[in-house]
N, C-alpha and C. Protein backbone atom coordinates (compact mmCIF):
# COMPACT_ATOMS: atom_id res chain seq x y z
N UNK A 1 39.06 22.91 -32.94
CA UNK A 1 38.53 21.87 -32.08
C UNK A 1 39.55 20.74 -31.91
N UNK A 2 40.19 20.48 -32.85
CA UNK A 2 40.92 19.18 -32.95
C UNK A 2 42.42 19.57 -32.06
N UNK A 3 43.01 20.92 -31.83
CA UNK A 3 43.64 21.44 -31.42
C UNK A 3 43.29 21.23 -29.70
N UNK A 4 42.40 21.40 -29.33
CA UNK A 4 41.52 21.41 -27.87
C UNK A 4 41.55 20.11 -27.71
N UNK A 5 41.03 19.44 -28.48
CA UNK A 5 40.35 17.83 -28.17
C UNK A 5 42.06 17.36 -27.98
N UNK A 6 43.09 17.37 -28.75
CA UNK A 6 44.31 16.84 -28.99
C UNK A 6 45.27 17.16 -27.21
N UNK A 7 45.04 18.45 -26.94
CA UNK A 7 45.76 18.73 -25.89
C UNK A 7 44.72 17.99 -24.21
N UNK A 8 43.68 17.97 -24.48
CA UNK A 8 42.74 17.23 -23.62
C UNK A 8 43.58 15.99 -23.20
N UNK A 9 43.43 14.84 -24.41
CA UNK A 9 44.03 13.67 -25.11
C UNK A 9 45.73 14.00 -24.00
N UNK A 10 46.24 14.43 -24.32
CA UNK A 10 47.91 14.93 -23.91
C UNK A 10 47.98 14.88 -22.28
N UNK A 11 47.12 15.85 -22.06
CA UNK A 11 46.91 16.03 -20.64
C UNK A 11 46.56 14.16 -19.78
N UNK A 12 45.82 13.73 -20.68
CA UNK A 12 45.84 12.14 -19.86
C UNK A 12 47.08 11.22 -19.77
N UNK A 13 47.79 11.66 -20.86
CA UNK A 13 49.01 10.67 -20.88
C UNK A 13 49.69 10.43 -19.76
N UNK A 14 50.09 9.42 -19.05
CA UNK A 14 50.90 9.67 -18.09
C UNK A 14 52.69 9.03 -18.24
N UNK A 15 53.22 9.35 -19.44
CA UNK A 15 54.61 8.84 -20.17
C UNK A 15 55.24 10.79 -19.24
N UNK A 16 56.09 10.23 -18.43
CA UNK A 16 57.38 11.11 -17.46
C UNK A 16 57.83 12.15 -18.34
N UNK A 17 58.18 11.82 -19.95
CA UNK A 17 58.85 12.23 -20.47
C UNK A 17 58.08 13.57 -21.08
N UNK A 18 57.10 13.58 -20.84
CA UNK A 18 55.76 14.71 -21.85
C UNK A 18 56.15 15.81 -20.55
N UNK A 19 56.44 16.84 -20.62
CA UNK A 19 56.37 17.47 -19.39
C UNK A 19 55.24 18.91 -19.61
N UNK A 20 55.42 19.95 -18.97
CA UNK A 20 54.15 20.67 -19.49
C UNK A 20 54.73 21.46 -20.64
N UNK A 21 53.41 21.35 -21.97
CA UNK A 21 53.76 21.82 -22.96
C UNK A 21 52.37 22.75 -23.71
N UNK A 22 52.15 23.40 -24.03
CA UNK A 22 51.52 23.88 -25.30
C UNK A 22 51.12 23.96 -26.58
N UNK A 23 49.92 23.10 -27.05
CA UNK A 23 49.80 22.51 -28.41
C UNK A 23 49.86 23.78 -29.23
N UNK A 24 50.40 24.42 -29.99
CA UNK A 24 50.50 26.04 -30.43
C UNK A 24 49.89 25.77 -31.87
N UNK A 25 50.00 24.68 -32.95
CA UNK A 25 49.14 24.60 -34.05
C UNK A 25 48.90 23.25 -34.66
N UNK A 26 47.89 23.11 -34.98
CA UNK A 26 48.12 21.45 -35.80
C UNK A 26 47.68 22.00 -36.94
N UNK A 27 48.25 21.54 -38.03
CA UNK A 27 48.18 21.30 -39.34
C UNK A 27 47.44 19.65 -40.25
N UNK A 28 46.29 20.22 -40.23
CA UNK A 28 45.96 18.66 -40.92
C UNK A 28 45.39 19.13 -42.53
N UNK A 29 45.52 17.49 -43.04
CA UNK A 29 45.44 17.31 -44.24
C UNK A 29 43.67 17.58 -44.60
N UNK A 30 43.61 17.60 -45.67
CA UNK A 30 42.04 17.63 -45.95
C UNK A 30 41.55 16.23 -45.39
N UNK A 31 41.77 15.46 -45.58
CA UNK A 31 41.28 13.87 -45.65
C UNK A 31 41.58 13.14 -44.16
N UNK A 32 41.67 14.52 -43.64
CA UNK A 32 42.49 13.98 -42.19
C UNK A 32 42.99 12.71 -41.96
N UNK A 33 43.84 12.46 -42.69
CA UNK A 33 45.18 11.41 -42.85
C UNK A 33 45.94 11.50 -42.13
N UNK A 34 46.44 13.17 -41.92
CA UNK A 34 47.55 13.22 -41.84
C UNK A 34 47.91 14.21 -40.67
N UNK A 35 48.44 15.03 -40.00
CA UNK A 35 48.50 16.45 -38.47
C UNK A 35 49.60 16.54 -38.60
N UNK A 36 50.20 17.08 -38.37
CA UNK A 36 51.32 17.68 -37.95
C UNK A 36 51.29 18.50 -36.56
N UNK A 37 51.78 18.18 -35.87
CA UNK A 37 51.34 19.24 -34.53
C UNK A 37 52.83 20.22 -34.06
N UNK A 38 52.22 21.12 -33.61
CA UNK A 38 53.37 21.79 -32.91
C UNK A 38 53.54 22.29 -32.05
N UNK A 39 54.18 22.54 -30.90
CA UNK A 39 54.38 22.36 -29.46
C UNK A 39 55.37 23.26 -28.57
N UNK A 40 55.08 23.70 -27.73
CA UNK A 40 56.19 24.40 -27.24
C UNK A 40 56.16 23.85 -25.99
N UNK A 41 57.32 23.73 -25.32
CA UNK A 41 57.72 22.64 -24.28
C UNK A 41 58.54 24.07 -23.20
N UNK A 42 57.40 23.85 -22.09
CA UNK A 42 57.85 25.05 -20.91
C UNK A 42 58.96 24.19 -19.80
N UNK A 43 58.25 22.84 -19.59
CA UNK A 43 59.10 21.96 -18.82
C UNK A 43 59.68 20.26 -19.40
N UNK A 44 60.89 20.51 -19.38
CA UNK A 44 60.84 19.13 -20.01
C UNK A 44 62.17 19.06 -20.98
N UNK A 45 62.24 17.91 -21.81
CA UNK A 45 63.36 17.70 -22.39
C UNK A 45 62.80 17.98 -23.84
N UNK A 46 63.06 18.49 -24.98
CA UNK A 46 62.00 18.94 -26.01
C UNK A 46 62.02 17.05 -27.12
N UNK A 47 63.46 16.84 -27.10
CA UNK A 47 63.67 15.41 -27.92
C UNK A 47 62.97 14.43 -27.22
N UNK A 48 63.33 14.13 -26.07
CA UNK A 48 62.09 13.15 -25.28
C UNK A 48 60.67 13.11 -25.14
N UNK A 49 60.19 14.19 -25.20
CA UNK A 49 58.44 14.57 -25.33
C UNK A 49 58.61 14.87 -26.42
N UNK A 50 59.28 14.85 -27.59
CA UNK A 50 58.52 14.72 -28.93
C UNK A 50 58.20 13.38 -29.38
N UNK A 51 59.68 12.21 -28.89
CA UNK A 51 59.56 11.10 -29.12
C UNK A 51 58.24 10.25 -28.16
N UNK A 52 58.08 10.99 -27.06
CA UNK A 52 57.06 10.25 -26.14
C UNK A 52 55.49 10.50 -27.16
N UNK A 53 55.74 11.70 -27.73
CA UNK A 53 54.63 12.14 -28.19
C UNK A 53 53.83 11.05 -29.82
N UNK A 54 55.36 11.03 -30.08
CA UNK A 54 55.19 9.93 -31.45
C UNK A 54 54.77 8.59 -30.85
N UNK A 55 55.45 8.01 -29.94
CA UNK A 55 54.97 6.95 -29.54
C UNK A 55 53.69 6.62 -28.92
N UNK A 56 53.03 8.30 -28.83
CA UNK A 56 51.54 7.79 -28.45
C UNK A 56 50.86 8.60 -29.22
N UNK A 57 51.07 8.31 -30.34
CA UNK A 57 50.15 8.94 -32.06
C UNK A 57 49.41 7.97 -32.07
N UNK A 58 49.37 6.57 -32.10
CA UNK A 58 48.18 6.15 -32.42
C UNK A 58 47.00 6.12 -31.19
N UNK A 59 46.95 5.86 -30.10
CA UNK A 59 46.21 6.44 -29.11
C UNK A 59 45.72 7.41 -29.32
N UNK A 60 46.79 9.00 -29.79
CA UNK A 60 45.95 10.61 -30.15
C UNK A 60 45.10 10.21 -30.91
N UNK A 61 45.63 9.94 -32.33
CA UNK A 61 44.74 9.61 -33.01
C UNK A 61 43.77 8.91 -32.92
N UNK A 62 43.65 7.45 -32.29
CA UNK A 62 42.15 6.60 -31.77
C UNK A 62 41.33 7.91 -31.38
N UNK A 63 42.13 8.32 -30.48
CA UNK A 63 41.04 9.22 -29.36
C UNK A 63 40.51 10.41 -29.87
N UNK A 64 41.18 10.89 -31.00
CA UNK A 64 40.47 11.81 -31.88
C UNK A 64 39.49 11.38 -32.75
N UNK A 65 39.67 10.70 -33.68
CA UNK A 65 38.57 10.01 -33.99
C UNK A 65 37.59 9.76 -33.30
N UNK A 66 37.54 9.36 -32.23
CA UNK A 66 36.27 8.85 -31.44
C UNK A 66 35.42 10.11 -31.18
N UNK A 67 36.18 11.37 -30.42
CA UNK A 67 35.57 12.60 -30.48
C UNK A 67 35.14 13.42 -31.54
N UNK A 68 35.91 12.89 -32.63
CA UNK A 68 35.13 13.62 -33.70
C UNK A 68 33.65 12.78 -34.66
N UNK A 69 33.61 11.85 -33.96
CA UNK A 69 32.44 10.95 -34.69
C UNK A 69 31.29 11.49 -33.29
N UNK A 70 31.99 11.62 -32.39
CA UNK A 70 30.80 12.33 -31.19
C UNK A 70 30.19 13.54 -32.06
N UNK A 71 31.26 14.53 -32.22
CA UNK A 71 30.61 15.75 -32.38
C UNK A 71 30.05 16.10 -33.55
């Protein structure tokens, strides 16, 4: 779910640098602290949409949280 909800989240961003990509696994902690995500990048620069991607971790994250207190 958090995999779905996360690429949802992605799809709104509108940072140039994210180009189209594929969330392929997230890895989270028990205590969900923590994700790791991983990505495969069809269009795009892979160093720039990773860094675009870090710079909008706390947004993913807000926005995950919020969906997971929904469901």
């Amino acid at each position: 779910q958090i995999q779905r909800d996360l690429a949802e989240l992605i799809r709104g961003l509108k940072d140039p640098r994210i180009g189209l990509l594929t969330i392929q696994a997230v890895d989270v902690t028990p205590d969900y602290a923590h994700a790791k995500v991983f990505f495969s990048l069809l269009v795009g620069d892979p160093k720039e949409c990773e860094d675009a991607l870090n710079e909008a971790a706390g947004f993913l994250r807000n926005g995950l949280f919020k969906r997971l207190a929904i469901h």
